[in-house]
N, C-alpha and C. Protein backbone atom coordinates (compact mmCIF):
# COMPACT_ATOMS: atom_id res chain seq x y z
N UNK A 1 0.92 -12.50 -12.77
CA UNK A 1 1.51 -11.19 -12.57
C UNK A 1 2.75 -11.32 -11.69
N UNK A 2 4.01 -10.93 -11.87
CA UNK A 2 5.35 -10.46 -11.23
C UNK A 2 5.01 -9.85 -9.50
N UNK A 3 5.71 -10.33 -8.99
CA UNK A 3 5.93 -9.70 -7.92
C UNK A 3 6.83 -8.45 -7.74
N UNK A 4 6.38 -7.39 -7.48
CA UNK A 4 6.65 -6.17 -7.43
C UNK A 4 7.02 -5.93 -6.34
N UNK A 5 8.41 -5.49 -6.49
CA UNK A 5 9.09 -4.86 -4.97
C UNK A 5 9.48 -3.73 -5.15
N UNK A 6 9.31 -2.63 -4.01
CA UNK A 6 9.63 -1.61 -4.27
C UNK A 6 10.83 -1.35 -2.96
N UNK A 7 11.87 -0.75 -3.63
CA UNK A 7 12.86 -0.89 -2.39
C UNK A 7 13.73 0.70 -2.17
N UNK A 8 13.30 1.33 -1.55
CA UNK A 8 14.29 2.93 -1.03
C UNK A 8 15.64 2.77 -1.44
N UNK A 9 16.58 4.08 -1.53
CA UNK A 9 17.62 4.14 -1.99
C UNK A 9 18.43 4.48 -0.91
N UNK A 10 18.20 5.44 -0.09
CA UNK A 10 18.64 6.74 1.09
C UNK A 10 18.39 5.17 2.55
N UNK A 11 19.45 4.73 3.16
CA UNK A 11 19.53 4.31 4.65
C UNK A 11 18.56 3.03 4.46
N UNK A 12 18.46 2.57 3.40
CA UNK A 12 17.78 0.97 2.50
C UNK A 12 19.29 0.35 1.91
N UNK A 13 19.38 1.22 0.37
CA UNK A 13 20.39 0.88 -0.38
C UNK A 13 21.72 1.35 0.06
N UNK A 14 21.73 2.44 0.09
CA UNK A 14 22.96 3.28 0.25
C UNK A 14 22.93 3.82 1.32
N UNK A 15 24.50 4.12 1.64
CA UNK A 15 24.43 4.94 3.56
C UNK A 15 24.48 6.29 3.61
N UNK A 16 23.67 6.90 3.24
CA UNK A 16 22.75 8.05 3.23
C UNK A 16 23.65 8.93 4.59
N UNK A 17 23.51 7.81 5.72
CA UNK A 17 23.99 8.31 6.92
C UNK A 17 25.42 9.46 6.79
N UNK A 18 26.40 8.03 6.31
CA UNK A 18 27.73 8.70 5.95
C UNK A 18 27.70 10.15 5.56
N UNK A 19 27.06 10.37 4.12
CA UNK A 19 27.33 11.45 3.95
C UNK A 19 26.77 12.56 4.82
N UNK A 20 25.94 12.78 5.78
CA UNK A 20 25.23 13.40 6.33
C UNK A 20 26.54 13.71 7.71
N UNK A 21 27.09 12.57 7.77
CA UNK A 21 28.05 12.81 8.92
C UNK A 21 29.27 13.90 8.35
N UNK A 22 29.65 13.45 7.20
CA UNK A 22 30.81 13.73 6.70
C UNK A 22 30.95 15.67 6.43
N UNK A 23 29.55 15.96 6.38
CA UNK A 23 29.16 17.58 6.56
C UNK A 23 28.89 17.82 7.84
N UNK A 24 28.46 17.39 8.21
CA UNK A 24 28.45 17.95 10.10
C UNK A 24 29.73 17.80 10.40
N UNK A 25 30.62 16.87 10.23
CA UNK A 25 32.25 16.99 10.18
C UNK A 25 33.34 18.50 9.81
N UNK A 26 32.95 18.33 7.88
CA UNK A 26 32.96 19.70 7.27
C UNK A 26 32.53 20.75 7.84
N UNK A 27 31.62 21.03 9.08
CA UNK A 27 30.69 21.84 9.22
C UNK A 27 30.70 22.31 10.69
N UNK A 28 31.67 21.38 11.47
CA UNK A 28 31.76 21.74 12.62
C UNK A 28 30.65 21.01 13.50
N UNK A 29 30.02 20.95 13.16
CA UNK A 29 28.94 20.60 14.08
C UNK A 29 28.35 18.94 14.45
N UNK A 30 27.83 18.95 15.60
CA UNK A 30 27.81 17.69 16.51
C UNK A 30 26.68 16.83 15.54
N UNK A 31 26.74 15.61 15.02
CA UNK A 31 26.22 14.65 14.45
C UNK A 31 25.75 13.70 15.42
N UNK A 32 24.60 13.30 15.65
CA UNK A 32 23.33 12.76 16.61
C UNK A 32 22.38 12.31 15.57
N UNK A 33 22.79 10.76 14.91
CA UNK A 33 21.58 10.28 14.32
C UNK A 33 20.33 10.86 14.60
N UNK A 34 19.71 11.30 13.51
CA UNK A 34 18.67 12.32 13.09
C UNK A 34 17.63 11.17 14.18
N UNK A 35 16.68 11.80 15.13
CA UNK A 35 15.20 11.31 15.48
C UNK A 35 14.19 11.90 14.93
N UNK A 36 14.61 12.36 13.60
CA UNK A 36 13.46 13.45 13.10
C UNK A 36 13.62 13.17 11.73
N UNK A 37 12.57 13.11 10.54
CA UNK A 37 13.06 12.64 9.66
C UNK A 37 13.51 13.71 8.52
N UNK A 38 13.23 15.05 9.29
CA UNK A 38 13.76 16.10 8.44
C UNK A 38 14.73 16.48 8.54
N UNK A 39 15.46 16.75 8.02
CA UNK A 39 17.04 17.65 7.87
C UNK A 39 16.89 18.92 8.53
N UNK A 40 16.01 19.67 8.59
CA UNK A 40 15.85 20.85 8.55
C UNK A 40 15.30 20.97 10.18
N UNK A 41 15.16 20.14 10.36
CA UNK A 41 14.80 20.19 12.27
C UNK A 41 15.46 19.54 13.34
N UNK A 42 16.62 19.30 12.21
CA UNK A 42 17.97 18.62 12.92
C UNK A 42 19.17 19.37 12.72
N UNK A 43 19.15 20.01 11.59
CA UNK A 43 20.44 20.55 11.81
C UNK A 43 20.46 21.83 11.66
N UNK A 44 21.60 23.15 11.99
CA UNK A 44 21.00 24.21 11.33
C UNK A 44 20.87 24.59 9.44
N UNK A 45 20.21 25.81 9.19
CA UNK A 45 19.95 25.90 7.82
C UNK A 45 21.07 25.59 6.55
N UNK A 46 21.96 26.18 7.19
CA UNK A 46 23.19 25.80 6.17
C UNK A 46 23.68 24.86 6.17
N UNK A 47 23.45 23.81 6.99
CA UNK A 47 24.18 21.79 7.22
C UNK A 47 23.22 21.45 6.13
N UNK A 48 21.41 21.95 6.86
CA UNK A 48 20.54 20.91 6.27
C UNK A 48 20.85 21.92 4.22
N UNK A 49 21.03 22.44 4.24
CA UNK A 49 20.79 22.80 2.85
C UNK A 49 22.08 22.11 2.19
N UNK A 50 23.13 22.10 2.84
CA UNK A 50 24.77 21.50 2.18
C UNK A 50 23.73 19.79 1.85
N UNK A 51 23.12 19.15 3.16
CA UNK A 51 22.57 18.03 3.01
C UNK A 51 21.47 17.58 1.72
N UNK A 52 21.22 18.67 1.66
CA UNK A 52 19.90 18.34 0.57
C UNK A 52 20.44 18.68 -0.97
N UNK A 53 21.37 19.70 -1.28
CA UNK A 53 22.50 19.86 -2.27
C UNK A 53 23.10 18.93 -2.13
N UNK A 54 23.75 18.03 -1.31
CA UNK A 54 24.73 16.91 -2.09
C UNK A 54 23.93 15.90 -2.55
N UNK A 55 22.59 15.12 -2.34
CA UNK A 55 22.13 14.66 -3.11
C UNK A 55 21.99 14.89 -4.19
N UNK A 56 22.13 15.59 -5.27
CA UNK A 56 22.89 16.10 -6.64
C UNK A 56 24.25 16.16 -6.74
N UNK A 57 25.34 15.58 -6.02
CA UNK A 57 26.74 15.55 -6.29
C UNK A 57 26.87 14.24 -6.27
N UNK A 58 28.66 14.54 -6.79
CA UNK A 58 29.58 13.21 -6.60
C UNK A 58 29.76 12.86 -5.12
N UNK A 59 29.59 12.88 -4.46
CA UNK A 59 29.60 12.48 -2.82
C UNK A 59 28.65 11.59 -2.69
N UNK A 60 27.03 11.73 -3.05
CA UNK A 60 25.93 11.04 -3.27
C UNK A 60 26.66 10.04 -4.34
N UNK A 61 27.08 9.92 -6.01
CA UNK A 61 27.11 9.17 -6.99
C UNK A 61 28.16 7.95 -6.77
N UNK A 62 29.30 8.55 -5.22
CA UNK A 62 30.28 7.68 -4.91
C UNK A 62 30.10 7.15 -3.72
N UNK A 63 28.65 7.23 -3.13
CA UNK A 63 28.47 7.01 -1.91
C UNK A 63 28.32 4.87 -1.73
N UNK A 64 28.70 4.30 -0.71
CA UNK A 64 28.84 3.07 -0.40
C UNK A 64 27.35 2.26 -0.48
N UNK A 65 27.08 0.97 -1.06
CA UNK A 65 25.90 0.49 -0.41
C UNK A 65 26.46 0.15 0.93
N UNK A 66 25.05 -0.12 1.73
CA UNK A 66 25.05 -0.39 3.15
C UNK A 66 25.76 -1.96 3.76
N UNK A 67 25.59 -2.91 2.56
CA UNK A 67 26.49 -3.94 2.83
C UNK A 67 26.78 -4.47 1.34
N UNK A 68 27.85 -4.69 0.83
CA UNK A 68 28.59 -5.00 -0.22
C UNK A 68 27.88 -6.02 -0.84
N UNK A 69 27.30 -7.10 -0.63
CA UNK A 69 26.39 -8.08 -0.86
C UNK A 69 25.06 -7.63 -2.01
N UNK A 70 24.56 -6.34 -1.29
CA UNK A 70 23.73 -6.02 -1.87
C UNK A 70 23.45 -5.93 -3.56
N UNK A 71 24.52 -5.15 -4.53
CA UNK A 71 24.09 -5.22 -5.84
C UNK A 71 24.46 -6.88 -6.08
N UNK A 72 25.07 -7.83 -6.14
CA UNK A 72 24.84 -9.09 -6.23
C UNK A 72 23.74 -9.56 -6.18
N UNK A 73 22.76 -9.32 -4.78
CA UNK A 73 21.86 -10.05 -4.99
C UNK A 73 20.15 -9.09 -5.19
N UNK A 74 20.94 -7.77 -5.25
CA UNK A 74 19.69 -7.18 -6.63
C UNK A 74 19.66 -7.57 -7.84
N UNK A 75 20.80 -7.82 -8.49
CA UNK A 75 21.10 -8.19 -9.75
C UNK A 75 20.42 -9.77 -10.00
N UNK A 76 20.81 -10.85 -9.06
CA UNK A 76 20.10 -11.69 -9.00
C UNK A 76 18.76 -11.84 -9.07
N UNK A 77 18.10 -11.20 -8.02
CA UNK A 77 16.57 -10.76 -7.90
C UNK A 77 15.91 -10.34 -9.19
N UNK A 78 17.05 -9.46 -9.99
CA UNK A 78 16.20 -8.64 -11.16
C UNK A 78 16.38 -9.54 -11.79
N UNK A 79 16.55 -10.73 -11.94
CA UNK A 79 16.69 -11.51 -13.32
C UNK A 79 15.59 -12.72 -13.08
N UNK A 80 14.81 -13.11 -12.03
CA UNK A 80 13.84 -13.53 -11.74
C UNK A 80 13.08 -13.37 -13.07
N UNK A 81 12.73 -14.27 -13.36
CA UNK A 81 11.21 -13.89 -14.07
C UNK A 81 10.11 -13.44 -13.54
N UNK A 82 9.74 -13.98 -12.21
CA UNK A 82 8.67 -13.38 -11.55
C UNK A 82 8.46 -12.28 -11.10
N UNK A 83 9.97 -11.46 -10.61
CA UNK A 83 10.21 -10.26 -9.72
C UNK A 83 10.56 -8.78 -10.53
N UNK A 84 9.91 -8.43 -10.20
CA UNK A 84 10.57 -6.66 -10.79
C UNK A 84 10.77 -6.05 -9.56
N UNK A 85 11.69 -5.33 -9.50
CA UNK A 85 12.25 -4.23 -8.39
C UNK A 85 12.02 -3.20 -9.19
N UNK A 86 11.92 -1.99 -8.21
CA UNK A 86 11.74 -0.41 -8.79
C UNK A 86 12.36 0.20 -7.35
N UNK A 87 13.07 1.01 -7.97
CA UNK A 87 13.45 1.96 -7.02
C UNK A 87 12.91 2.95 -7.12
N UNK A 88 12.11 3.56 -5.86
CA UNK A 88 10.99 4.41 -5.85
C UNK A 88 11.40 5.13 -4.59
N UNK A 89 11.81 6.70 -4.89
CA UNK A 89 12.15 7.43 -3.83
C UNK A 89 11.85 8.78 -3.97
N UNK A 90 11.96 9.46 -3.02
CA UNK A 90 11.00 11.07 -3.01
C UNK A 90 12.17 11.96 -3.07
N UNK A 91 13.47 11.63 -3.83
CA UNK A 91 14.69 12.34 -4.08
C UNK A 91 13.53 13.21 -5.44
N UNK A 92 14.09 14.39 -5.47
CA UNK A 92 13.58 15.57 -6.47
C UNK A 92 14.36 14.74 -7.76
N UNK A 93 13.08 14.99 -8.90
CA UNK A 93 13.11 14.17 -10.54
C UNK A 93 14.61 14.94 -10.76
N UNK A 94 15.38 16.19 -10.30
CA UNK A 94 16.22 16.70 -10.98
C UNK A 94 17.75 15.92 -10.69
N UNK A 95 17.37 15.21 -9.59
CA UNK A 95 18.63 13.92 -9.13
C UNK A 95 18.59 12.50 -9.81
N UNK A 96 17.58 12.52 -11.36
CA UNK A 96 17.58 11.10 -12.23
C UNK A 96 18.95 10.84 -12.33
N UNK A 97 19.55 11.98 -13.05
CA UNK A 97 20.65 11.41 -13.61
C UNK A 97 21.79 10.69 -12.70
N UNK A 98 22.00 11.64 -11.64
CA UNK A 98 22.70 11.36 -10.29
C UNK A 98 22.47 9.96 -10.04
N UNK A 99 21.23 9.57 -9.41
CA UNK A 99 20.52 8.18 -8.84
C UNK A 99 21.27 6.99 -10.23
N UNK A 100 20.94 7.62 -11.73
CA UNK A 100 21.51 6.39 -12.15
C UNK A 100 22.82 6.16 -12.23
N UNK A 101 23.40 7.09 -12.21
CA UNK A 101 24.89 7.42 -11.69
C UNK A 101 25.51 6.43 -10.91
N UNK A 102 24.87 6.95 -9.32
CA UNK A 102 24.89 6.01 -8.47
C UNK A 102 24.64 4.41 -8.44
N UNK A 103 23.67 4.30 -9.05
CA UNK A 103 23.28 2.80 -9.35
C UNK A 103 24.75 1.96 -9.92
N UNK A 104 24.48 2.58 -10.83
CA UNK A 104 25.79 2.41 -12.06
C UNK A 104 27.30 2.22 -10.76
N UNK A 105 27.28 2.97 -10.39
CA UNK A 105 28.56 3.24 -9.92
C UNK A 105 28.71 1.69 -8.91
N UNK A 106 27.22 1.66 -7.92
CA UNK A 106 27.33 0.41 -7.06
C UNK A 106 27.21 -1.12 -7.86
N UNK A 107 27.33 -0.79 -9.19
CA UNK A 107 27.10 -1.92 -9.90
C UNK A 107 25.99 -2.62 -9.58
N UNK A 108 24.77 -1.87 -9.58
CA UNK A 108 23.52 -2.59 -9.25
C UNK A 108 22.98 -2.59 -11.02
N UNK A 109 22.79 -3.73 -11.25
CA UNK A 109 21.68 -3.93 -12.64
C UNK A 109 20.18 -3.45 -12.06
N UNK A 110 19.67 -2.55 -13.39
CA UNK A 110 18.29 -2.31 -13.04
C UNK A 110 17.95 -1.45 -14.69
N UNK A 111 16.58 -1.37 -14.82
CA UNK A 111 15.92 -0.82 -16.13
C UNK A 111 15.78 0.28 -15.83
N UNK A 112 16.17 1.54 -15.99
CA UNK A 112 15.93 3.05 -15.81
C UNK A 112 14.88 2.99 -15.63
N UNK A 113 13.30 2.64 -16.27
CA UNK A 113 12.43 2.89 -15.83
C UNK A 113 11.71 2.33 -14.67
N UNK A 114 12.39 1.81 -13.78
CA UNK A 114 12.10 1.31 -12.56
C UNK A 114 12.74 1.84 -12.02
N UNK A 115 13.08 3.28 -11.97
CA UNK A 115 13.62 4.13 -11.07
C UNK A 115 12.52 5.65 -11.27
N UNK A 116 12.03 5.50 -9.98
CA UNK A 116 10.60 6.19 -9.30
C UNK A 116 11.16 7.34 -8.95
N UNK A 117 10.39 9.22 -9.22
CA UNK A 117 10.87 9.79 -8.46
C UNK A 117 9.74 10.07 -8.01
N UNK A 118 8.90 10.23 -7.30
CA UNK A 118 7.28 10.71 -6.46
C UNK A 118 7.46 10.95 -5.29
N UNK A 119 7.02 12.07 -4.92
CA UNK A 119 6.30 12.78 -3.97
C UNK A 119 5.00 12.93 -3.62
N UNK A 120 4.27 12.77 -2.89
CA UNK A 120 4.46 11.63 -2.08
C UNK A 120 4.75 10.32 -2.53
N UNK A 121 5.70 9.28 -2.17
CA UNK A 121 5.91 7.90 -3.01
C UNK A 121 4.89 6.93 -2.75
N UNK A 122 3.80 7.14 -1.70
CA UNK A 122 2.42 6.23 -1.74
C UNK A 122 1.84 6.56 -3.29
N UNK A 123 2.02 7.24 -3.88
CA UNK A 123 1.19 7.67 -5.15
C UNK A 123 1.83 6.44 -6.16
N UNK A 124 3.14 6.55 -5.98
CA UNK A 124 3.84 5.61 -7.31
C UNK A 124 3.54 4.13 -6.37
N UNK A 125 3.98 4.15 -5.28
CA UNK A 125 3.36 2.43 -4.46
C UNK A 125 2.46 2.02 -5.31
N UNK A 126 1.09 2.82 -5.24
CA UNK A 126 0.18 2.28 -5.19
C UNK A 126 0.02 2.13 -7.49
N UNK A 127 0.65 2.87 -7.52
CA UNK A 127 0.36 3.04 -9.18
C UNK A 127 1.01 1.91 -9.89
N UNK A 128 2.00 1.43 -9.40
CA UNK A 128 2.88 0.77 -10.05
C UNK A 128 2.79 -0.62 -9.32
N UNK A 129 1.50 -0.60 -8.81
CA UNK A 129 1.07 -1.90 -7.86
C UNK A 129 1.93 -2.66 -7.55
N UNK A 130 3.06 -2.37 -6.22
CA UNK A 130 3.81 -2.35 -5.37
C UNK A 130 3.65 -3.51 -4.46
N UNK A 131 3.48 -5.19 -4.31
CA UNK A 131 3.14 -6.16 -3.44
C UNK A 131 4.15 -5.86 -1.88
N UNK A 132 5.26 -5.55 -2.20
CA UNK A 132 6.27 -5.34 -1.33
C UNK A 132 7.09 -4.45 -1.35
N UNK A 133 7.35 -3.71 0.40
CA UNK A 133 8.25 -2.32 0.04
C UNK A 133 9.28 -2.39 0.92
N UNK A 134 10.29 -2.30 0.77
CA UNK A 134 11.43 -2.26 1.61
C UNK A 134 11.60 -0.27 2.07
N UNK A 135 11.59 0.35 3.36
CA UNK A 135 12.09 1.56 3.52
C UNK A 135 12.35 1.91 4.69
N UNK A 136 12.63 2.77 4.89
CA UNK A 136 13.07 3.26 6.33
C UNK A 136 12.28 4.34 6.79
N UNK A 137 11.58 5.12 6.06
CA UNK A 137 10.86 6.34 6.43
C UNK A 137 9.28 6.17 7.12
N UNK A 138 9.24 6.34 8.23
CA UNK A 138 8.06 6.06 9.49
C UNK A 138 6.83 6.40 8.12
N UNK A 139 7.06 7.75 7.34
CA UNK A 139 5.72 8.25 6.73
C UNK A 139 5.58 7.44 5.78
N UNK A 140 6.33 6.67 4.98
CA UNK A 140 6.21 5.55 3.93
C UNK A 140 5.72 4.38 4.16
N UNK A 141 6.38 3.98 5.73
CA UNK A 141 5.51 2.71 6.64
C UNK A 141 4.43 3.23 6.40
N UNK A 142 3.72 4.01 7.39
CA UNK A 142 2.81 4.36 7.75
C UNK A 142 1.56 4.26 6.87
N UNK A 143 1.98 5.19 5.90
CA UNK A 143 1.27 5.13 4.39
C UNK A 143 0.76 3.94 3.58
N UNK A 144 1.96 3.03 4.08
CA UNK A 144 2.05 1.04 3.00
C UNK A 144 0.61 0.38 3.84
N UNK A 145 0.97 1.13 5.64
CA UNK A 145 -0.37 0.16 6.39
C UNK A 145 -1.52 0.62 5.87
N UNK A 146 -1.24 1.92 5.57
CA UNK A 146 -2.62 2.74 5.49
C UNK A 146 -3.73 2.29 3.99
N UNK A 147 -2.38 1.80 2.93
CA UNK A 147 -2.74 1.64 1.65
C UNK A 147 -2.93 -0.17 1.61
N UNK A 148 -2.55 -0.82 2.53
CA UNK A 148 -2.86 -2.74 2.67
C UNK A 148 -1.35 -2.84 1.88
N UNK A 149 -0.69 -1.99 1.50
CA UNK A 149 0.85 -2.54 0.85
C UNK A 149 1.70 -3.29 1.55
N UNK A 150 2.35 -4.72 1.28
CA UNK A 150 3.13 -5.57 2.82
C UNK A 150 4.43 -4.49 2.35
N UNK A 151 4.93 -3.87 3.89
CA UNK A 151 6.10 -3.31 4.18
C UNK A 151 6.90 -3.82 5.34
N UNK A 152 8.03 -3.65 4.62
CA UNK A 152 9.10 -4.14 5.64
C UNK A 152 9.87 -2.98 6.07
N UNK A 153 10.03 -2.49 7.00
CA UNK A 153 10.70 -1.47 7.80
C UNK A 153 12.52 -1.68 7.95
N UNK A 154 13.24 -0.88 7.47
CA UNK A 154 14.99 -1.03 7.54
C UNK A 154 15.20 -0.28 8.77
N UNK A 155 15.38 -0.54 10.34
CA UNK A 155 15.14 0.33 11.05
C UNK A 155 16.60 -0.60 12.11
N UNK A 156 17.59 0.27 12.09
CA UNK A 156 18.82 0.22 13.33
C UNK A 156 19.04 1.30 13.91
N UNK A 157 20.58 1.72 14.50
CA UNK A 157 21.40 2.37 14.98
C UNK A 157 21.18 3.77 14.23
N UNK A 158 21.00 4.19 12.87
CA UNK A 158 21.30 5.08 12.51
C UNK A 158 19.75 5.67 11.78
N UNK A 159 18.85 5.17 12.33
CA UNK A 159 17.42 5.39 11.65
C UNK A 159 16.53 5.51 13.03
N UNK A 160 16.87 6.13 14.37
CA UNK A 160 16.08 6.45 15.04
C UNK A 160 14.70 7.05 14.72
N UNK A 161 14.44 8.04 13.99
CA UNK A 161 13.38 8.32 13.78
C UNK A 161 12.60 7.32 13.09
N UNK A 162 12.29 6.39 13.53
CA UNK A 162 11.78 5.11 12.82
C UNK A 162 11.09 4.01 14.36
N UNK A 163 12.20 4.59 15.06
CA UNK A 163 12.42 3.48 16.25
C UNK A 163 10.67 3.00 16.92
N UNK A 164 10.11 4.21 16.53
CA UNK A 164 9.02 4.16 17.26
C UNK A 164 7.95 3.21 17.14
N UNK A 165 8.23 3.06 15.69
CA UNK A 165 7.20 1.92 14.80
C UNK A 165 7.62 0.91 14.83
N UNK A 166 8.97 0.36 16.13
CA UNK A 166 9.07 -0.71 15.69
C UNK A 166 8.46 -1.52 16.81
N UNK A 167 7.96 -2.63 16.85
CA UNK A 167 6.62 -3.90 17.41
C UNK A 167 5.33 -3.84 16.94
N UNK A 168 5.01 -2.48 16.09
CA UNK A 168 3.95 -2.51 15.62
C UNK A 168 4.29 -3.16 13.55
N UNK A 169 5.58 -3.11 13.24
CA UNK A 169 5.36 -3.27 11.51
C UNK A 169 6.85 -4.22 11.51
N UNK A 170 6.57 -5.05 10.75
CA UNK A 170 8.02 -6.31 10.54
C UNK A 170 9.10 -5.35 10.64
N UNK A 171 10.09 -5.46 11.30
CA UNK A 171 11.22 -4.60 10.65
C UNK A 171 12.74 -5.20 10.78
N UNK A 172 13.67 -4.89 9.88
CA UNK A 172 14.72 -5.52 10.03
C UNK A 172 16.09 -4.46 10.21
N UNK A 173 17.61 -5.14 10.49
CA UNK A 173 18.38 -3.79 10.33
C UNK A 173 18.81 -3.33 9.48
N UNK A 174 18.96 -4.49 8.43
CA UNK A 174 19.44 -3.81 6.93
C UNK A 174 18.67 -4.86 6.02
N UNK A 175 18.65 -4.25 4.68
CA UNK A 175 18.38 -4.72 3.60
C UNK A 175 18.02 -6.45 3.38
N UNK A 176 19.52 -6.46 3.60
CA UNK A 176 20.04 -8.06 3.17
C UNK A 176 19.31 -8.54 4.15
N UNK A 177 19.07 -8.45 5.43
CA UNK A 177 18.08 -9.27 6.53
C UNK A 177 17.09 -9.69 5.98
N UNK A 178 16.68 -8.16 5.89
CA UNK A 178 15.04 -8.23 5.41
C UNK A 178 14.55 -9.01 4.28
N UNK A 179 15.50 -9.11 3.50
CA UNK A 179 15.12 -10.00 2.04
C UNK A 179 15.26 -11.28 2.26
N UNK A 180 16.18 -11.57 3.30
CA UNK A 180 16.59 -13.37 3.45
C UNK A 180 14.77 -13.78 4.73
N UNK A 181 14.49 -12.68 5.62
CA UNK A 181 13.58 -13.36 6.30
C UNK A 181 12.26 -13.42 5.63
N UNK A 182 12.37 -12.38 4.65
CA UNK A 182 10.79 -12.46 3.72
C UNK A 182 10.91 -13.51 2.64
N UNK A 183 11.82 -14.19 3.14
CA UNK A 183 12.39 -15.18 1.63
C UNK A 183 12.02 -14.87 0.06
N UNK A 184 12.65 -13.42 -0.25
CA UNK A 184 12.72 -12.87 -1.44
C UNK A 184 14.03 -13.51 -2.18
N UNK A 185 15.33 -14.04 -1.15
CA UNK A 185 16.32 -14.90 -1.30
C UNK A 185 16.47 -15.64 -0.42
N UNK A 186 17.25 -16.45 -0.90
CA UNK A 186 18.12 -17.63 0.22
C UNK A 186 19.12 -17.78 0.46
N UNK A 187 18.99 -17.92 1.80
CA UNK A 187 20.66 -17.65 2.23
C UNK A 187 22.03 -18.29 1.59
């Protein structure tokens, strides 16, 4: 059986952050990496709603991966015989098209159907028997310990609400770390 990785899109793949800044910019208002993992208890109603609407735009479809390296050595990874990647994220099913958009756009190779939309995403983890998860979200950790899933935590500067879990679950600052120390690649 393939080794199954499941890897986040939002502050994993892509800098999620940026755009979040770039409306508190638009918006007037003071930007303080989120310690909360909701939008909606960080910013007021009309930031967090501009925030949760552009994940359905071109702002999201043109947004940067987190280090340039990255679709290279997804693309690599996906051609493994052993390895399947799925991108599995709790973005609403009505942002498919968007997400492949995006993909497309970062020049990441991948099979549409390894692009997950679930709510809660422990449901698709566990369905799509998930050996390894790359994410940033404390409740997705949390969930991987809870379910025996090995997770690796994406946790820096711009993912405070995370900070808390970190000495208790592996965690790295970006992506590309995390894959070179779990030796999913080589340097």
């Amino acid at each position: 059986m393939p080794m199954r990785i499941a890897i986040d899109l939002d502050n994993t793949v892509f800098d999620t952050t940026r755009m979040i800044r770039n409306i508190c910019v638009r918006n007037n208002v003071d930007f303080n990496a989120m310690t909360i993992y909701d939008v909606y208890q960080c910013f007021p109603q009309n930031v967090a709603d501009q925030i949760m609407d552009a994940f359905d735009s071109p702002e999201l479809r043109d947004m940067p991966v987190l280090n340039k390296k990255i679709p290279e050595t997804l693309n690599k990874i996906a051609t493994y015989q052993d390895t399947e990647i799925y991108f599995i994220t709790e973005r609403p099913m009505a942002t498919a098209d968007m997400d492949i958009k995006q993909l497309e756009n970062a020049g990441i190779i991948f099979n549409p159907h390894n692009i997950v939309h679930c709510k809660p995403k422990i449901g698709a983890l566990c369905d799509y028997g998930i050996n390894l998860c790359f994410d940033d979200s404390p409740n997705i950790v949390c969930d991987c310990i809870k379910n025996n899933i090995d997770v690796v935590m994406i946790s820096n500067e711009d993912t405070p609400y995370n900070h808390h879990l970190r000495g208790q679950v592996e965690n790295y600052p970006d992506l590309m770390t995390a894959l070179i120390k779990r030796g999913v690649i080589k340097e």
